[in-house]
C-alpha atoms as a PDB file:
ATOM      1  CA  UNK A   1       0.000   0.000   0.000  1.00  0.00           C
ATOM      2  CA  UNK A   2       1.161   3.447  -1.001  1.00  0.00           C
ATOM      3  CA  UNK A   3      -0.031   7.250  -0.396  1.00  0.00           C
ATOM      4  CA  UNK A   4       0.397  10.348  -2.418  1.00  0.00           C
ATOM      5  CA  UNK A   5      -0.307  13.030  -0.248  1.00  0.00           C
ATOM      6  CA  UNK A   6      -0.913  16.102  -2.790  1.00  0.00           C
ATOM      7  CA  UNK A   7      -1.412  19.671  -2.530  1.00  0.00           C
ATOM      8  CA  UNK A   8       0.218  22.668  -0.816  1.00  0.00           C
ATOM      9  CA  UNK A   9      -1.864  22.134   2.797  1.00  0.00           C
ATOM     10  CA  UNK A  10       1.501  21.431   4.464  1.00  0.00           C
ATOM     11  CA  UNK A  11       0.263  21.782   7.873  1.00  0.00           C
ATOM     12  CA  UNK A  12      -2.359  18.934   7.060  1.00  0.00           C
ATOM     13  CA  UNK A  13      -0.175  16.681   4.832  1.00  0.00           C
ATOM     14  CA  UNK A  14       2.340  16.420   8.183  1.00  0.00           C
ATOM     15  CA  UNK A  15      -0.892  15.826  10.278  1.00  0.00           C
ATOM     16  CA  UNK A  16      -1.751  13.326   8.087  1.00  0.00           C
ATOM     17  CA  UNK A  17       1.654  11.517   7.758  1.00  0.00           C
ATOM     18  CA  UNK A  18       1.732  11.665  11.846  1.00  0.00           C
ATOM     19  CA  UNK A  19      -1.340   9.749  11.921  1.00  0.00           C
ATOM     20  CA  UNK A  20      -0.416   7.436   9.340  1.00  0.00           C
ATOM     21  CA  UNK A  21       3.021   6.515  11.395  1.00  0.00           C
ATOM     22  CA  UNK A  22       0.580   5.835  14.633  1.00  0.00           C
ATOM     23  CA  UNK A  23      -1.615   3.781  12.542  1.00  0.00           C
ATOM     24  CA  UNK A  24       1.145   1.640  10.679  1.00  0.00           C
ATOM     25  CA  UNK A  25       3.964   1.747  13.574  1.00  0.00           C
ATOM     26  CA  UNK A  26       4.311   0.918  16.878  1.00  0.00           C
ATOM     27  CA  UNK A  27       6.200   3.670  19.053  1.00  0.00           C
ATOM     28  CA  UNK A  28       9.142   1.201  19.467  1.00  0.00           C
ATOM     29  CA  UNK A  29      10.080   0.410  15.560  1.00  0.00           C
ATOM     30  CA  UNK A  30      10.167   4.461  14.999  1.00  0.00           C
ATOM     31  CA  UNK A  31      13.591   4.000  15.084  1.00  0.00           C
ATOM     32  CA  UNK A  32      14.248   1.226  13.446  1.00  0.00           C
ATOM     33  CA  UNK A  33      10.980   1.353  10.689  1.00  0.00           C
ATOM     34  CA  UNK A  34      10.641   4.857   9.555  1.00  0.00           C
ATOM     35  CA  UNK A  35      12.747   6.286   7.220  1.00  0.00           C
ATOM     36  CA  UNK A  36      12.160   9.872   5.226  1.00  0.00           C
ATOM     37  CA  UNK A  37      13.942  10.816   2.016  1.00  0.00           C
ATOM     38  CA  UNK A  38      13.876  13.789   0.164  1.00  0.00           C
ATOM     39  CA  UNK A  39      13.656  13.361  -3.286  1.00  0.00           C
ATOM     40  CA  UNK A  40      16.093  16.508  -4.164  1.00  0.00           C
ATOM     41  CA  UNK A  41      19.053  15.105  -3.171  1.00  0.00           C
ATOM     42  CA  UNK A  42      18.161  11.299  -2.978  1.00  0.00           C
ATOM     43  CA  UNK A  43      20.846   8.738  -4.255  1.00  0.00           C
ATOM     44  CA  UNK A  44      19.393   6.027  -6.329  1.00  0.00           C
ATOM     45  CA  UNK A  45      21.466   3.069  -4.639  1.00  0.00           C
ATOM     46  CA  UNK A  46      20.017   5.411  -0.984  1.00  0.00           C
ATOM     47  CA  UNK A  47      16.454   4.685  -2.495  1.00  0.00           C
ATOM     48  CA  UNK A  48      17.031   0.717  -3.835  1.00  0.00           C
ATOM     49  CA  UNK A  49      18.071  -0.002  -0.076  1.00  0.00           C
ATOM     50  CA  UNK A  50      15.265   1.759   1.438  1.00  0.00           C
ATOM     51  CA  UNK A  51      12.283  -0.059  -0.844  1.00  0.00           C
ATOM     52  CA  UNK A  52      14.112  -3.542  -0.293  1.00  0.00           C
ATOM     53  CA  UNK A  53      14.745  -3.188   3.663  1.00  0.00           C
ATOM     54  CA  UNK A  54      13.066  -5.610   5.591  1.00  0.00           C
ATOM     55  CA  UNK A  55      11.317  -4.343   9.052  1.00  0.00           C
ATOM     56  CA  UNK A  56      13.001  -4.633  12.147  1.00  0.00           C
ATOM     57  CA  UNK A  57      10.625  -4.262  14.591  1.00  0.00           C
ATOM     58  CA  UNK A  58       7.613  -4.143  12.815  1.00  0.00           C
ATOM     59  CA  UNK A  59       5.339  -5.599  10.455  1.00  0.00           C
ATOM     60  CA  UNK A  60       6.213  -3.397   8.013  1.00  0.00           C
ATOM     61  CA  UNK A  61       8.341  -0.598   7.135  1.00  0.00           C
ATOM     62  CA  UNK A  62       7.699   3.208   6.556  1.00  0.00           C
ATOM     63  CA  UNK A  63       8.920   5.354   4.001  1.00  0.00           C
ATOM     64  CA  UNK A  64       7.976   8.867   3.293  1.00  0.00           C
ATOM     65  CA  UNK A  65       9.698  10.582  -0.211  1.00  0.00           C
ATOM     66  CA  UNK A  66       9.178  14.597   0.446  1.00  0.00           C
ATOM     67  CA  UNK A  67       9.252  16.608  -2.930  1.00  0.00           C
ATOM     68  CA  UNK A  68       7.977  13.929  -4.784  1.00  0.00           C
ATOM     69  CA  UNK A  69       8.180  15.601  -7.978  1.00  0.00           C
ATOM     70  CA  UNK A  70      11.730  15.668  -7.756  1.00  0.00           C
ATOM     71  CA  UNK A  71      11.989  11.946  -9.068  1.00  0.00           C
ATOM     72  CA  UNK A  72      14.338  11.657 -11.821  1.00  0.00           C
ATOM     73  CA  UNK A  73      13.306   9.218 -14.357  1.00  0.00           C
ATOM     74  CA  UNK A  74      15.990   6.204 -12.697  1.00  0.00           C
ATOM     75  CA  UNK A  75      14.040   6.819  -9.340  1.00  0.00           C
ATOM     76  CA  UNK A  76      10.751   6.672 -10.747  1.00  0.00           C
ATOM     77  CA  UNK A  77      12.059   3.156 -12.424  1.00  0.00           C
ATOM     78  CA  UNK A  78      12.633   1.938  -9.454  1.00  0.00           C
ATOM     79  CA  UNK A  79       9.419   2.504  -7.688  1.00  0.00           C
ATOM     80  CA  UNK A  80       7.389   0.945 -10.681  1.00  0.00           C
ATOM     81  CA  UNK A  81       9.795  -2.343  -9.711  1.00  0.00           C
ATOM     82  CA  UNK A  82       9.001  -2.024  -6.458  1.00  0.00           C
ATOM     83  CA  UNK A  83       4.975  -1.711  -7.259  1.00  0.00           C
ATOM     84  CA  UNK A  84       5.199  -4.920  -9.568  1.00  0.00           C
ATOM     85  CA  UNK A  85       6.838  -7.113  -7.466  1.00  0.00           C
ATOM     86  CA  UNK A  86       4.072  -6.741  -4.935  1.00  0.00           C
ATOM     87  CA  UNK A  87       6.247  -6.191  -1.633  1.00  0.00           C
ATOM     88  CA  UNK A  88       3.931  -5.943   1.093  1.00  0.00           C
ATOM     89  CA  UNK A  89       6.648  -5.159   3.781  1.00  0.00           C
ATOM     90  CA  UNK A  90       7.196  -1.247   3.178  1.00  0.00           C
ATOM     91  CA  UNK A  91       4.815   1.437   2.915  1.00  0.00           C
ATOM     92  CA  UNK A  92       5.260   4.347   0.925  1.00  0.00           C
ATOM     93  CA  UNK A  93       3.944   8.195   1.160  1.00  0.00           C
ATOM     94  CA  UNK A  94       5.063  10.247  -1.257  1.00  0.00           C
ATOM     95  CA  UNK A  95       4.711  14.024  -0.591  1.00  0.00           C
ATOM     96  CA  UNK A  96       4.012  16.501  -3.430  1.00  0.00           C
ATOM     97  CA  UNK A  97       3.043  20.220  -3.581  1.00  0.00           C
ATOM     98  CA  UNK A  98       3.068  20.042  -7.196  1.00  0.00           C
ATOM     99  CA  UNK A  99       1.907  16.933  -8.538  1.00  0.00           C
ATOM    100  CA  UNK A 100      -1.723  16.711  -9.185  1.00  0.00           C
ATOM    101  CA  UNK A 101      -4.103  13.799 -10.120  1.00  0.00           C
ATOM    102  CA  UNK A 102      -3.273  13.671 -13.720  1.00  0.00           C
ATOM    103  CA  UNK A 103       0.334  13.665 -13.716  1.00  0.00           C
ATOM    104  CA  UNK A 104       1.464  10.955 -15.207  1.00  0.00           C
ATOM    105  CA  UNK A 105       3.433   9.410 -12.432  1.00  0.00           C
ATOM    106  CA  UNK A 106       0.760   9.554 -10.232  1.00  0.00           C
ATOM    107  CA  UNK A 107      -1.415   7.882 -12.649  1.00  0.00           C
ATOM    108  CA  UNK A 108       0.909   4.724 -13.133  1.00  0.00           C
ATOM    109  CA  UNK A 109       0.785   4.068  -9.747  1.00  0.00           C
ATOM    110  CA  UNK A 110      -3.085   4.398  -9.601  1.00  0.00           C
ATOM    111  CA  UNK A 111      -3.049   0.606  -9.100  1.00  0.00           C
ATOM    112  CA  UNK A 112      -1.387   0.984  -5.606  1.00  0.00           C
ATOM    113  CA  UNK A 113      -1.468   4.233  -4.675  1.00  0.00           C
ATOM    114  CA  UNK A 114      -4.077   6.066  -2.620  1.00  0.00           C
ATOM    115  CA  UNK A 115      -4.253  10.031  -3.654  1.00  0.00           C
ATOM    116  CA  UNK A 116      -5.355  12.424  -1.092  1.00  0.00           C
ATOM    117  CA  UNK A 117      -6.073  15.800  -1.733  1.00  0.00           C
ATOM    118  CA  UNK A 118      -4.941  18.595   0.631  1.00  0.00           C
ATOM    119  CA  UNK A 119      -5.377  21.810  -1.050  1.00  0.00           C
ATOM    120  CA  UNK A 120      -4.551  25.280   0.750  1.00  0.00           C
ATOM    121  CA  UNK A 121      -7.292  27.550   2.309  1.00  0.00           C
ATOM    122  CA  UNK A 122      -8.424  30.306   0.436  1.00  0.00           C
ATOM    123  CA  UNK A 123      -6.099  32.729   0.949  1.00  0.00           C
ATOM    124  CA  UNK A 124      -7.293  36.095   1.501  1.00  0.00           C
ATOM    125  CA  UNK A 125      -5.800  39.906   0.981  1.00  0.00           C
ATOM    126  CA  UNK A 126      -6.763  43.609   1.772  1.00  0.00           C
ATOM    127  CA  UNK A 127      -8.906  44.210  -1.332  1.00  0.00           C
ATOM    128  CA  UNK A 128     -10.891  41.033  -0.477  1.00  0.00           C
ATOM    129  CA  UNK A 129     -11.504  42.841   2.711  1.00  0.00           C
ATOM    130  CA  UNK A 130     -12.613  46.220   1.150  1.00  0.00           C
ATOM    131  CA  UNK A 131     -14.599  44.216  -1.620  1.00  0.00           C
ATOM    132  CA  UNK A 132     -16.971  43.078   1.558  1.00  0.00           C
ATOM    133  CA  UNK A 133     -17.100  46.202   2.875  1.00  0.00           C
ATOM    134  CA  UNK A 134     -18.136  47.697  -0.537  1.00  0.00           C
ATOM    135  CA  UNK A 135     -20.576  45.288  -0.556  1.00  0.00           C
ATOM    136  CA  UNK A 136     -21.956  45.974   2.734  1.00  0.00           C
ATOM    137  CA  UNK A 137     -20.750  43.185   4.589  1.00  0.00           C
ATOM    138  CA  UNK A 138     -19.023  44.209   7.306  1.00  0.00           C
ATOM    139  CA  UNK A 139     -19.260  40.445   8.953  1.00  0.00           C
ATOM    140  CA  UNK A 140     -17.231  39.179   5.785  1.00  0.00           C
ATOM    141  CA  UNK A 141     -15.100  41.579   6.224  1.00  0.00           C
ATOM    142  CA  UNK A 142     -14.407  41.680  10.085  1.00  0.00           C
ATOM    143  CA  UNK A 143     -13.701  37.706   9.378  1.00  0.00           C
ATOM    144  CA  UNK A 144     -11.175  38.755   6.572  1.00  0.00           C
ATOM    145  CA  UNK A 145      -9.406  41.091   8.756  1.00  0.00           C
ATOM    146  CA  UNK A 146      -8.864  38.354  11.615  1.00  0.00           C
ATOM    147  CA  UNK A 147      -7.472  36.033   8.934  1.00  0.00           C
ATOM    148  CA  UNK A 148      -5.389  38.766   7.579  1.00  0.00           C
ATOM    149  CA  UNK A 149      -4.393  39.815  10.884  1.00  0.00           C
ATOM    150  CA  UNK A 150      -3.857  36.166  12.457  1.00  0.00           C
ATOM    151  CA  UNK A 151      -1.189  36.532   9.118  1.00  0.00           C
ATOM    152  CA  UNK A 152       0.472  38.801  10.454  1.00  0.00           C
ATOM    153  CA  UNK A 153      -0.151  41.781   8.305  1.00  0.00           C
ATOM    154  CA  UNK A 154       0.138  45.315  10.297  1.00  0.00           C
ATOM    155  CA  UNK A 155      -3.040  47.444  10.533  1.00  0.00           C
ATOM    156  CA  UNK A 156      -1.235  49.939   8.820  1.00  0.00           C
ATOM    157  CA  UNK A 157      -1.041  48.042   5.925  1.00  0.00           C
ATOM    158  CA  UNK A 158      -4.730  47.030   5.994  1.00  0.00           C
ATOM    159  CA  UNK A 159      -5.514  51.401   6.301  1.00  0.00           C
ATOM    160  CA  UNK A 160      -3.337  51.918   3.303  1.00  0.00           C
ATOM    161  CA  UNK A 161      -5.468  49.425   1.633  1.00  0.00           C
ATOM    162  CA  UNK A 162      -8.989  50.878   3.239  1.00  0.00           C
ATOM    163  CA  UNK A 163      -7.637  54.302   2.135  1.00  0.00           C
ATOM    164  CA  UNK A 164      -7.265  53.393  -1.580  1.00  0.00           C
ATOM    165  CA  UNK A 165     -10.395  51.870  -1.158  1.00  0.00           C
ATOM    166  CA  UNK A 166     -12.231  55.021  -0.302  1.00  0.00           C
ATOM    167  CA  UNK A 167     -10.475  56.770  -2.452  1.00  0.00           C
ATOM    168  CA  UNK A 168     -11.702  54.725  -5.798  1.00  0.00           C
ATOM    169  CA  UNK A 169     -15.508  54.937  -4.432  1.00  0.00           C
ATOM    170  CA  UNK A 170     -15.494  58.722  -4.204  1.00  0.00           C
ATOM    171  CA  UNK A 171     -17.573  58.553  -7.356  1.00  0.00           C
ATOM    172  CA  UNK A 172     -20.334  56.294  -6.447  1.00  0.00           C
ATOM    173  CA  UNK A 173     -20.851  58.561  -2.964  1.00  0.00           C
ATOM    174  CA  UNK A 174     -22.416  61.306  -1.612  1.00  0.00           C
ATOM    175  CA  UNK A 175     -19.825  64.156  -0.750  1.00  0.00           C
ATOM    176  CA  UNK A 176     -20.826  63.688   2.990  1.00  0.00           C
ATOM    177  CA  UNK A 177     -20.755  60.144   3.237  1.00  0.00           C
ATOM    178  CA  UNK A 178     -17.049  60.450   1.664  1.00  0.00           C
ATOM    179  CA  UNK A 179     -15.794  62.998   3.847  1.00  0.00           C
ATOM    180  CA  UNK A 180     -17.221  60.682   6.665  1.00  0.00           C
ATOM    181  CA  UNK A 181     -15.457  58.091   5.406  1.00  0.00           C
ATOM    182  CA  UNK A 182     -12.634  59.952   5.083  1.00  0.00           C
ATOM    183  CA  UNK A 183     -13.046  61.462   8.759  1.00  0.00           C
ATOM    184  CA  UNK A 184     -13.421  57.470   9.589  1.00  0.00           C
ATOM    185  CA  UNK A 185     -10.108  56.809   8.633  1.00  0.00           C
ATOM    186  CA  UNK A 186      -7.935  59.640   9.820  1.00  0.00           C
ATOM    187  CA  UNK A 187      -9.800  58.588  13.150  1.00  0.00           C
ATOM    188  CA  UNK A 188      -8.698  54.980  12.478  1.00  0.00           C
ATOM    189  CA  UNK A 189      -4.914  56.198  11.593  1.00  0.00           C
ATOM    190  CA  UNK A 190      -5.015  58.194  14.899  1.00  0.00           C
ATOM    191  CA  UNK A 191      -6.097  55.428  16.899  1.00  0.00           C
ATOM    192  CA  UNK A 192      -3.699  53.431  15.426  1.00  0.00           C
ATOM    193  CA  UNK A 193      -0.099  55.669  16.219  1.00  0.00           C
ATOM    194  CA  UNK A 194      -1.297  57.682  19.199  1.00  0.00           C
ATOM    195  CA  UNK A 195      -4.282  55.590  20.976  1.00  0.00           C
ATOM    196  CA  UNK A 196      -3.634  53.463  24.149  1.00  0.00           C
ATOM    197  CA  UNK A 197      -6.989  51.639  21.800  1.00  0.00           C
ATOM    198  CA  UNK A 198      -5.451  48.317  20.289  1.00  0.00           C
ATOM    199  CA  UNK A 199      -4.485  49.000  16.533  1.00  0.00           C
ATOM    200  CA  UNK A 200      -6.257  45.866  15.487  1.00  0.00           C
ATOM    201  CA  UNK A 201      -9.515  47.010  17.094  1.00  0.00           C
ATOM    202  CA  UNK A 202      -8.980  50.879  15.574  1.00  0.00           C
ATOM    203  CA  UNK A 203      -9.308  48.978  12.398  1.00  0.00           C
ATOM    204  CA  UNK A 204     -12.265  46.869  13.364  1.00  0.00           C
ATOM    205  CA  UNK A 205     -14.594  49.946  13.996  1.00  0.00           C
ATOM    206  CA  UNK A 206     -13.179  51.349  10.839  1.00  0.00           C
ATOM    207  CA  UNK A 207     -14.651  48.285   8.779  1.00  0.00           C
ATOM    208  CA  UNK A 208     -18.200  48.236  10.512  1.00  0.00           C
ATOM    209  CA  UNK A 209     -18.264  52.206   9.977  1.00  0.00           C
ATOM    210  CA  UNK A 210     -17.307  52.316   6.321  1.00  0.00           C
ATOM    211  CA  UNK A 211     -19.908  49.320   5.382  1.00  0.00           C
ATOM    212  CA  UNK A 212     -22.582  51.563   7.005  1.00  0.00           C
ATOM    213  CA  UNK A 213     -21.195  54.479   4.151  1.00  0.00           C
ATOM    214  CA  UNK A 214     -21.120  52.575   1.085  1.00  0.00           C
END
């Protein structure tokens, strides 16, 4: 049995191999039973000894092959040997942020492979957060800003953003809702540099007041 763990989720790909290693190894044959290669600098002879080891401790042996799509052609031979002489005594996961379904490596193996998927989040940026607010949805956008902020983007990079924002809508307002916007943020700004008020909640009100403007 064999895993191609796919995608950039590397948070959950790791989660996943942890769980795998619980599953298929007993805490004892860690050291004996699990081996991890990386396919960037992995020697083919490095490779032919790890799919032919016998387990030590264990019933079987795990291998996990990071950057998967590293695999020169000799490597990849050498798997496909492995595949059709139906050894049962090592386990292999091979790890991939690049390789999708249809590659064609991926689909050779299809025979004895299980693909899982483990694609990122969403990812999210400023103007996602002013499209919301635009929109008059100041929830959606509150959400985006904890993302963003969780990030570690500075709420002075989020008002340059909010700024530009309110800039490009001066058209579609009235002149006093834009000067209250614009009063909104130099409030925000304030808050921001001066204010014993967090900077992360200055920029909080300043979302929930510029959906009410839009």
């Amino acid at each position: 049995m064999a895993y191609f763990l796919l995608g950039q989720d590397r948070v959950a790909k790791d989660a996943k191999i942890v769980e795998l290693r619980k599953t298929l190894l007993p805490l004892e044959a860690l050291e004996f039973d699990y081996e991890v290669l990386y396919a960037h600098k992995l020697d083919s002879d490095d490779l032919q000894k790890a799919l032919i080891a016998f387990p030590a401790v264990a019933s079987q042996r795990l291998v996990v092959i990071r950057e998967s799509h590293r695999l020169d052609p000799h490597h990849k031979k050498l798997i496909l040997d492995f595949f059709s002489k139906k050894n049962n005594k090592t386990v292999l996961i091979f790890d991939s942020d690049e390789w999708g379904p249809t590659d064609s490596f991926v689909k050779s193996l299809s025979p004895w492979v299980k693909v899982m998927h483990f694609a990122r989040g969403q990812e999210f940026n400023v103007f996602d957060m002013t499209r919301a607010i635009g929109q008059r949805r100041p929830e959606e956008a509150l959400k985006i800003l904890a993302m963003l902020l969780g990030d570690g983007v500075h709420p002075l990079q989020l008002m340059g953003g909010m700024v530009w924002f309110w800039g490009k809508s001066r058209d579609r307002l009235s002149k006093e809702k834009f000067k209250k916007g614009l009063a909104v943020l130099q409030e925000a700004d304030l808050n921001i540099k001066r204010s014993r008020l967090k900077p992360e909640y200055a920029v909080e009100v300043a979302v929930v007041k510029l959906s009410s403007l839009v």
